[in-house]
Protein backbone atom coordinates (compact mmCIF):
# COMPACT_ATOMS: atom_id res chain seq x y z
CA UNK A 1 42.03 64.60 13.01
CA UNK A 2 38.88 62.81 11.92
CA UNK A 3 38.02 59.27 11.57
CA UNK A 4 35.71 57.30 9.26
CA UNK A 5 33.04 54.74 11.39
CA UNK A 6 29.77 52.84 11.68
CA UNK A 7 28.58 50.88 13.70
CA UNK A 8 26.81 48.57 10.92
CA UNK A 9 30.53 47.35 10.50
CA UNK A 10 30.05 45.22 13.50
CA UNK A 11 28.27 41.99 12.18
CA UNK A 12 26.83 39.01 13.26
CA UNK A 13 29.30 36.08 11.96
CA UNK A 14 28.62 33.38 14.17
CA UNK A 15 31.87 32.03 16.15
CA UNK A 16 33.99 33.29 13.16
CA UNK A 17 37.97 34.21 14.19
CA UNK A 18 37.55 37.71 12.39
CA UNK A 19 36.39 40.04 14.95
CA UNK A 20 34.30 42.37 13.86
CA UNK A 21 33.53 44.22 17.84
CA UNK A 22 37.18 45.65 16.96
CA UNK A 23 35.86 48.40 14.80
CA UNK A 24 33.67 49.82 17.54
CA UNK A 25 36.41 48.70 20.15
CA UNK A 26 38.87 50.88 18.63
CA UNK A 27 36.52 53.64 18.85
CA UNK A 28 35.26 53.33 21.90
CA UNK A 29 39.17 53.37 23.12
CA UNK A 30 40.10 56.68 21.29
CA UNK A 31 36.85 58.10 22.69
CA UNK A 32 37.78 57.24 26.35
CA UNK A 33 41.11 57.87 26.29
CA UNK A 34 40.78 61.81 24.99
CA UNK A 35 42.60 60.95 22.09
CA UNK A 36 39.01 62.23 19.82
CA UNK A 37 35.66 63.15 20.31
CA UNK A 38 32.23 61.92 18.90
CA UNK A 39 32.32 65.00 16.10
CA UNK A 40 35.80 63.76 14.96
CA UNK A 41 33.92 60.62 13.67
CA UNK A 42 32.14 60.56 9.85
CA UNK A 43 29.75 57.94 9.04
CA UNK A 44 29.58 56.82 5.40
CA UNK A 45 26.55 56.46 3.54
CA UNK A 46 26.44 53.58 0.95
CA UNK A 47 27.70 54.27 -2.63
CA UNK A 48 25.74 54.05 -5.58
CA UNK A 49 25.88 50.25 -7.62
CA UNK A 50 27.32 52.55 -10.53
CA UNK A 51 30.74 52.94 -8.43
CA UNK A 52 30.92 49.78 -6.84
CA UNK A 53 30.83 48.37 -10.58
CA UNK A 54 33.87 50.51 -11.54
CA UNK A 55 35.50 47.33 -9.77
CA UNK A 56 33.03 44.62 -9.26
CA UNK A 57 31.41 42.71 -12.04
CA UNK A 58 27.38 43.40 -12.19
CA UNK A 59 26.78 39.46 -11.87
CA UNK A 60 28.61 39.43 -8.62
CA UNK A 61 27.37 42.13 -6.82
CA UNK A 62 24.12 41.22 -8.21
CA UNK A 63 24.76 38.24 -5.84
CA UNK A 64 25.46 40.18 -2.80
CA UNK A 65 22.82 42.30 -3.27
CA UNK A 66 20.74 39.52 -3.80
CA UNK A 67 22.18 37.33 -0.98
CA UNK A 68 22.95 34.50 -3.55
CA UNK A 69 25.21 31.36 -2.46
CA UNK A 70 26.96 31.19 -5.85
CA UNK A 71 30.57 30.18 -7.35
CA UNK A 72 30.98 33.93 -7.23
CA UNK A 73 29.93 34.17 -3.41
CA UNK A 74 31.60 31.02 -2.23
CA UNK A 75 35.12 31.75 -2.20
CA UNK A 76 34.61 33.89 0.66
CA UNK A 77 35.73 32.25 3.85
CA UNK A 78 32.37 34.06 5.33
CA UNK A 79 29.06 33.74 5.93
CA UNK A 80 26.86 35.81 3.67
CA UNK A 81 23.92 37.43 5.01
CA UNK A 82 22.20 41.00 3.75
CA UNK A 83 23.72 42.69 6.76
CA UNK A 84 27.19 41.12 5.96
CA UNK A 85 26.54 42.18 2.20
CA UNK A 86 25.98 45.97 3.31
CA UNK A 87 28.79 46.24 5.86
CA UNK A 88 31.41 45.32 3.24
CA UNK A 89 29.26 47.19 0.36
CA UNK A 90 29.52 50.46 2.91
CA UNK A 91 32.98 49.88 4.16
CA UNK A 92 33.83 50.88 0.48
CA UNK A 93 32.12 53.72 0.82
CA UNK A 94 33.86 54.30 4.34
CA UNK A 95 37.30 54.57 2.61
CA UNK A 96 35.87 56.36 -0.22
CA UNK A 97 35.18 58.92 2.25
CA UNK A 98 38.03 58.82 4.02
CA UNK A 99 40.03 59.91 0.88
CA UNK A 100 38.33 62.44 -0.40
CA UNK A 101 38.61 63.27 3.39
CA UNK A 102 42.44 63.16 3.48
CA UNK A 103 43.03 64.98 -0.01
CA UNK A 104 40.71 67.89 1.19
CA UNK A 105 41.82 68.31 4.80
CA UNK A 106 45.11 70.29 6.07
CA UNK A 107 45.71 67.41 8.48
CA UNK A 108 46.51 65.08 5.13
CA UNK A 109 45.72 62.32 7.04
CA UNK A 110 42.79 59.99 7.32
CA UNK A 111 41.92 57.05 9.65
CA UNK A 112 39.10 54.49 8.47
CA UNK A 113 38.19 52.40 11.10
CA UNK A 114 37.45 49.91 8.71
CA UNK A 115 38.43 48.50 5.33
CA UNK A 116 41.33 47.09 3.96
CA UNK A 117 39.48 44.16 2.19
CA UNK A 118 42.37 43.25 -0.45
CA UNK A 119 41.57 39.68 -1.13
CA UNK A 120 38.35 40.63 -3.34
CA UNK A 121 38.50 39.99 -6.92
CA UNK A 122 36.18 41.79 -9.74
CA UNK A 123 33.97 38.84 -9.85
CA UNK A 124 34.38 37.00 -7.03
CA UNK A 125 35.03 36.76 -3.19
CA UNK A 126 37.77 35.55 -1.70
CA UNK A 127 39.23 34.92 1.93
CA UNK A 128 37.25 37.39 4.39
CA UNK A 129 36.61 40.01 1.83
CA UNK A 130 33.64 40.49 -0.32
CA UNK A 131 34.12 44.09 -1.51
CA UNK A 132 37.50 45.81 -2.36
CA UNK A 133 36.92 48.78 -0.92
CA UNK A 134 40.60 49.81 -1.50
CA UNK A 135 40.45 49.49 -5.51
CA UNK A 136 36.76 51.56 -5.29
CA UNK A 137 37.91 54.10 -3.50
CA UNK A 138 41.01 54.68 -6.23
CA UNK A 139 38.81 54.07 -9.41
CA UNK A 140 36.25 56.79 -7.55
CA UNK A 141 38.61 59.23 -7.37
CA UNK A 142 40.27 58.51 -10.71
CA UNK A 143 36.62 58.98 -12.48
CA UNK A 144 36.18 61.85 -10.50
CA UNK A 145 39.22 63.91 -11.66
CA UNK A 146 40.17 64.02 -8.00
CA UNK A 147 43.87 61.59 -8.70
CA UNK A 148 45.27 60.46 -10.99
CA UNK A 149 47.93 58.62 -9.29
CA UNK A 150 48.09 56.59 -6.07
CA UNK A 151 49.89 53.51 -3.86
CA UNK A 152 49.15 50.78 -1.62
CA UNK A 153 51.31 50.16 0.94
CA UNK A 154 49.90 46.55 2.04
CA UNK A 155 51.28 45.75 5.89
CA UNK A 156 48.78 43.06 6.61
CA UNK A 157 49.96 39.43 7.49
CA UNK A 158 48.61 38.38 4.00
CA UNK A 159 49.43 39.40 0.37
CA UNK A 160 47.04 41.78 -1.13
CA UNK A 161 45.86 39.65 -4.08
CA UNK A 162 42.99 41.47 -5.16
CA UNK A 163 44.41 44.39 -5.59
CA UNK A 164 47.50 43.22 -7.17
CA UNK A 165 45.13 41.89 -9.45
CA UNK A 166 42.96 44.54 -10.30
CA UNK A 167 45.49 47.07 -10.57
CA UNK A 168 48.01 44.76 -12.74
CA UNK A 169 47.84 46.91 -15.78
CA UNK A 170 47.54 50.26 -14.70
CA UNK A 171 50.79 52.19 -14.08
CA UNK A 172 48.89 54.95 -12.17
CA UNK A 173 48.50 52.96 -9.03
CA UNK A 174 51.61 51.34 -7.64
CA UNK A 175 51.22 48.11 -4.99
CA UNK A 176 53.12 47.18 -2.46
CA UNK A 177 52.46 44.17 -0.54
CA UNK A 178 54.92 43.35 2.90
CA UNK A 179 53.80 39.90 4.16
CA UNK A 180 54.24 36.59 5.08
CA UNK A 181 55.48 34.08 1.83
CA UNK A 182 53.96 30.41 3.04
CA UNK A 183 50.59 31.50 4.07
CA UNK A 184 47.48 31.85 2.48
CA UNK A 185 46.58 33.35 -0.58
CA UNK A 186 47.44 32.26 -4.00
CA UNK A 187 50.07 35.05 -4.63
CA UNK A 188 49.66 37.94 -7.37
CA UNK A 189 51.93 40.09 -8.12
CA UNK A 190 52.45 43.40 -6.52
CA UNK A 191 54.62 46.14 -8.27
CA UNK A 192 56.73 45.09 -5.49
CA UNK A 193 56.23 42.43 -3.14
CA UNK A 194 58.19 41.25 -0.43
CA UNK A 195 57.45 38.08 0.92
CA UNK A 196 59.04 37.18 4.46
CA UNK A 197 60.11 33.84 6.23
CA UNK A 198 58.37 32.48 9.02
CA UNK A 199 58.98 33.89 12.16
CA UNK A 200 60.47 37.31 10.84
CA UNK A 201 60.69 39.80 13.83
CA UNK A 202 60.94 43.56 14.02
CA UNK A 203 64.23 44.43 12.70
CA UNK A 204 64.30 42.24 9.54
CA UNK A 205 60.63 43.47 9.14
CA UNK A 206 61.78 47.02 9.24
CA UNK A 207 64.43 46.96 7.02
CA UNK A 208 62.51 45.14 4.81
CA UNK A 209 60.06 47.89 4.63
CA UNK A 210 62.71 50.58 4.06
CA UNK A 211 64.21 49.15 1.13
CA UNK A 212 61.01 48.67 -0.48
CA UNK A 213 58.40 51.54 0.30
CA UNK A 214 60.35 54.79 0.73
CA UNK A 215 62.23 54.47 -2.52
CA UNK A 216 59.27 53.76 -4.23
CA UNK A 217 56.97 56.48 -3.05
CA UNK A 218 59.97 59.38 -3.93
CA UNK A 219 59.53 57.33 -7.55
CA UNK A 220 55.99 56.95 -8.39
CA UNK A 221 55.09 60.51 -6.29
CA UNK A 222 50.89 59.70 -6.14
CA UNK A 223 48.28 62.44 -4.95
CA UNK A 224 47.12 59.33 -2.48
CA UNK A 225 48.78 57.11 -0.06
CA UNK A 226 46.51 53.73 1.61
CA UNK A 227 48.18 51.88 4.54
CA UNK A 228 46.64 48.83 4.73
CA UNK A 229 47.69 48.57 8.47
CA UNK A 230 46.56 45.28 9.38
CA UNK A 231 47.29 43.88 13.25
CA UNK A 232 48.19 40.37 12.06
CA UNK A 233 51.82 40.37 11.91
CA UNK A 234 51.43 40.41 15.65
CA UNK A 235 53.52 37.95 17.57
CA UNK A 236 50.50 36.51 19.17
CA UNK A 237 48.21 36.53 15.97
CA UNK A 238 46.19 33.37 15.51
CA UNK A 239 46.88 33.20 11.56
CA UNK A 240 50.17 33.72 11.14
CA UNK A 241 54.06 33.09 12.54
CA UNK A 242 55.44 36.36 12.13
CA UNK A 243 56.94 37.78 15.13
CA UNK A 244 56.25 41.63 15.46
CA UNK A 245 55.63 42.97 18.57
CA UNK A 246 53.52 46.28 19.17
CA UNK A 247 56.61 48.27 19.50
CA UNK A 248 57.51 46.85 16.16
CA UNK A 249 54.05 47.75 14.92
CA UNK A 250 54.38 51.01 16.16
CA UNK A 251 57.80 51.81 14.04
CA UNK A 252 56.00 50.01 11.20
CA UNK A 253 53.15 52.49 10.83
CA UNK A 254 55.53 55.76 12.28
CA UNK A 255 57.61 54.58 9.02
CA UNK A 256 55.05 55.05 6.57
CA UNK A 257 53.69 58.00 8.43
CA UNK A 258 56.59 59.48 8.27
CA UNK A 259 57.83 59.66 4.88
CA UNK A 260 54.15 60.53 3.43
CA UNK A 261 54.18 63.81 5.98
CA UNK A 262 57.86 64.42 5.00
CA UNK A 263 56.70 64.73 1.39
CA UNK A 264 53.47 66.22 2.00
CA UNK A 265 51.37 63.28 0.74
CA UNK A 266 48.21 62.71 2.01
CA UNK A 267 47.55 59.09 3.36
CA UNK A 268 44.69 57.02 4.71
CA UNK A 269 44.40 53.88 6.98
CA UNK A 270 42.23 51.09 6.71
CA UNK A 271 42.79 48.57 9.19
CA UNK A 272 42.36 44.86 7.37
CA UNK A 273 43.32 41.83 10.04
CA UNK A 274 44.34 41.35 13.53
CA UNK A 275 43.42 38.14 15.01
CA UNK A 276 45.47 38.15 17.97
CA UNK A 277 44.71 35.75 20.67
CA UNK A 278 43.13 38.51 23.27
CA UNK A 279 41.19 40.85 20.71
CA UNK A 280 42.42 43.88 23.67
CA UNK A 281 45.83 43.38 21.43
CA UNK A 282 44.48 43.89 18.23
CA UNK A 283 42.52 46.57 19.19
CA UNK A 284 45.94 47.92 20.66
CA UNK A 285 47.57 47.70 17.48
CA UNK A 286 44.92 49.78 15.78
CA UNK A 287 44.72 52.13 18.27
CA UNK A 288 48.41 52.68 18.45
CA UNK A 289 48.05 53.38 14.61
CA UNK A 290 45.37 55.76 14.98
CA UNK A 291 47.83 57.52 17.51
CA UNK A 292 50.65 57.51 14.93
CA UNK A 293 48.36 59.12 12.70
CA UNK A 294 47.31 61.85 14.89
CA UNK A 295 51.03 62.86 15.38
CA UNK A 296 51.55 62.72 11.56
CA UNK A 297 48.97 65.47 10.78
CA UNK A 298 49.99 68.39 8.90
């Protein structure tokens, strides 16, 4: 199965709780443990301004280009820098890849090692994101003739604003968002969202998801599948108070694995948050997720 990677993900953010090592932690796991080899691994190159503006407004990525502190920049719960700008500008490009990857491949599956960035809005940044790469990657493919129609299947700790947002009006790409109700962001809404109580553990969580996702993916039937497979409903996550535990994780992602391969739907990752205590636990999550993957393939 092959993977999407760089090592420019891994950025210099100070003493900042997202942590960036993960992305080459995860790798650096699946490498030692057998599970893939250095040629299973694709590294993006950066998109053109052209397709990151099928999204973004041109004033605000004018300011990321530019490295400009503005009211369009400042939303972001990050530092900006030009090697922050890039690694979010070329994580977009990293999912990119890893659909057109997934459509084209018998395996049908796809893992970025990366990505997931569903707080960005057209003009402006918000939480940890700068760059939607998730809404790029859709509106690439959709200009390209490649899809027409796709869903989001949004497992991270937080409700995927952004992309709520951005695809709002457009009844070729379906969202679903499964996350925590009183926490962080402002919600918009999903096509379906489901918004859980505090301290929600593994068997409410998973019958949550089965009501929801399933039935909708036999309904809207898209060329495209993206699991936003975030770590951070992890019991020990530093963010939040849900109460999965990597077990829980694991039937969360063999779930949506599942009934993509069962229709024959092909389906990318991108990993979003995990901000467990011991960052070995997040990058178990993801790794367990690249695993699912792997045993998913067509």
């Amino acid at each position: 199965m092959t993977f999407v990677y760089s090592p420019r993900y891994e950025i210099d953010i100070g003493g900042h709780i997202f942590p960036s090592a993960k992305y080459r932690l995860v790798r650096e796991k699946l490498l030692a443990g057998g599970a893939a080899c250095k040629a299973d691994f694709l590294e993006p190159e950066p998109l053109p301004r052209s397709e990151i503006e099928l999204v973004h407004k041109p004033e605000f990525v004018d300011d990321l280009l530019n490295n400009r502190w503005t009211h369009r920049t400042n939303r972001s719960e990050m530092p900006l820098s030009p090697a922050i700008a890039q690694a979010y500008l070329l994580a977009a490009a990293g999912t990119t890849l890893a659909a057109q990857t997934a459509l084209a491949s018998p395996d049908r599956v796809c893992v970025h090692l990366g990505g997931g960035f569903h707080h960005a809005f057209p003009g402006h940044a918000e939480g940890f994101c700068y760059i939607n790469d998730i809404a790029i990657a859709i509106r690439i493919l959709q200009r390209r003739g490649i899809i027409a129609r796709a869903l989001v299947i949004d497992c991270d700790l937080h409700q995927g604003n952004g992309t709520a947002h951005i695809f709002a009006k457009d009844p070729d790409v379906f969202t679903i968002s499964i996350h925590q109700e009183n926490l962080y962001p402002q919600k918009v809404c999903s096509d379906i969202d489901v918004g859980l109580d505090d301290f929600t553990g593994d068997d409410e969580y998973l019958e949550a998801l089965k009501r929801a996702y399933p039935p909708s993916l036999e309904k809207h039937n898209p060329a495209l599948i993206i699991f936003v497979a975030g770590a951070d409903p992890y019991e020990d996550d530093q963010i939040g108070s849900l109460q999965l535990t990597k077990p829980g994780l694991l039937a969360r992602d063999e779930m949506v694995f599942g009934h993509a391969h069962r229709l024959g739907i092909p389906i990318i990752v991108v990993l979003a948050g995990g901000y467990a205590r011991n960052i070995a636990d997040t990058v178990d999550i993801h790794t367990q997720t690249c695993h699912a993957a792997m045993r998913h393939c067509h």
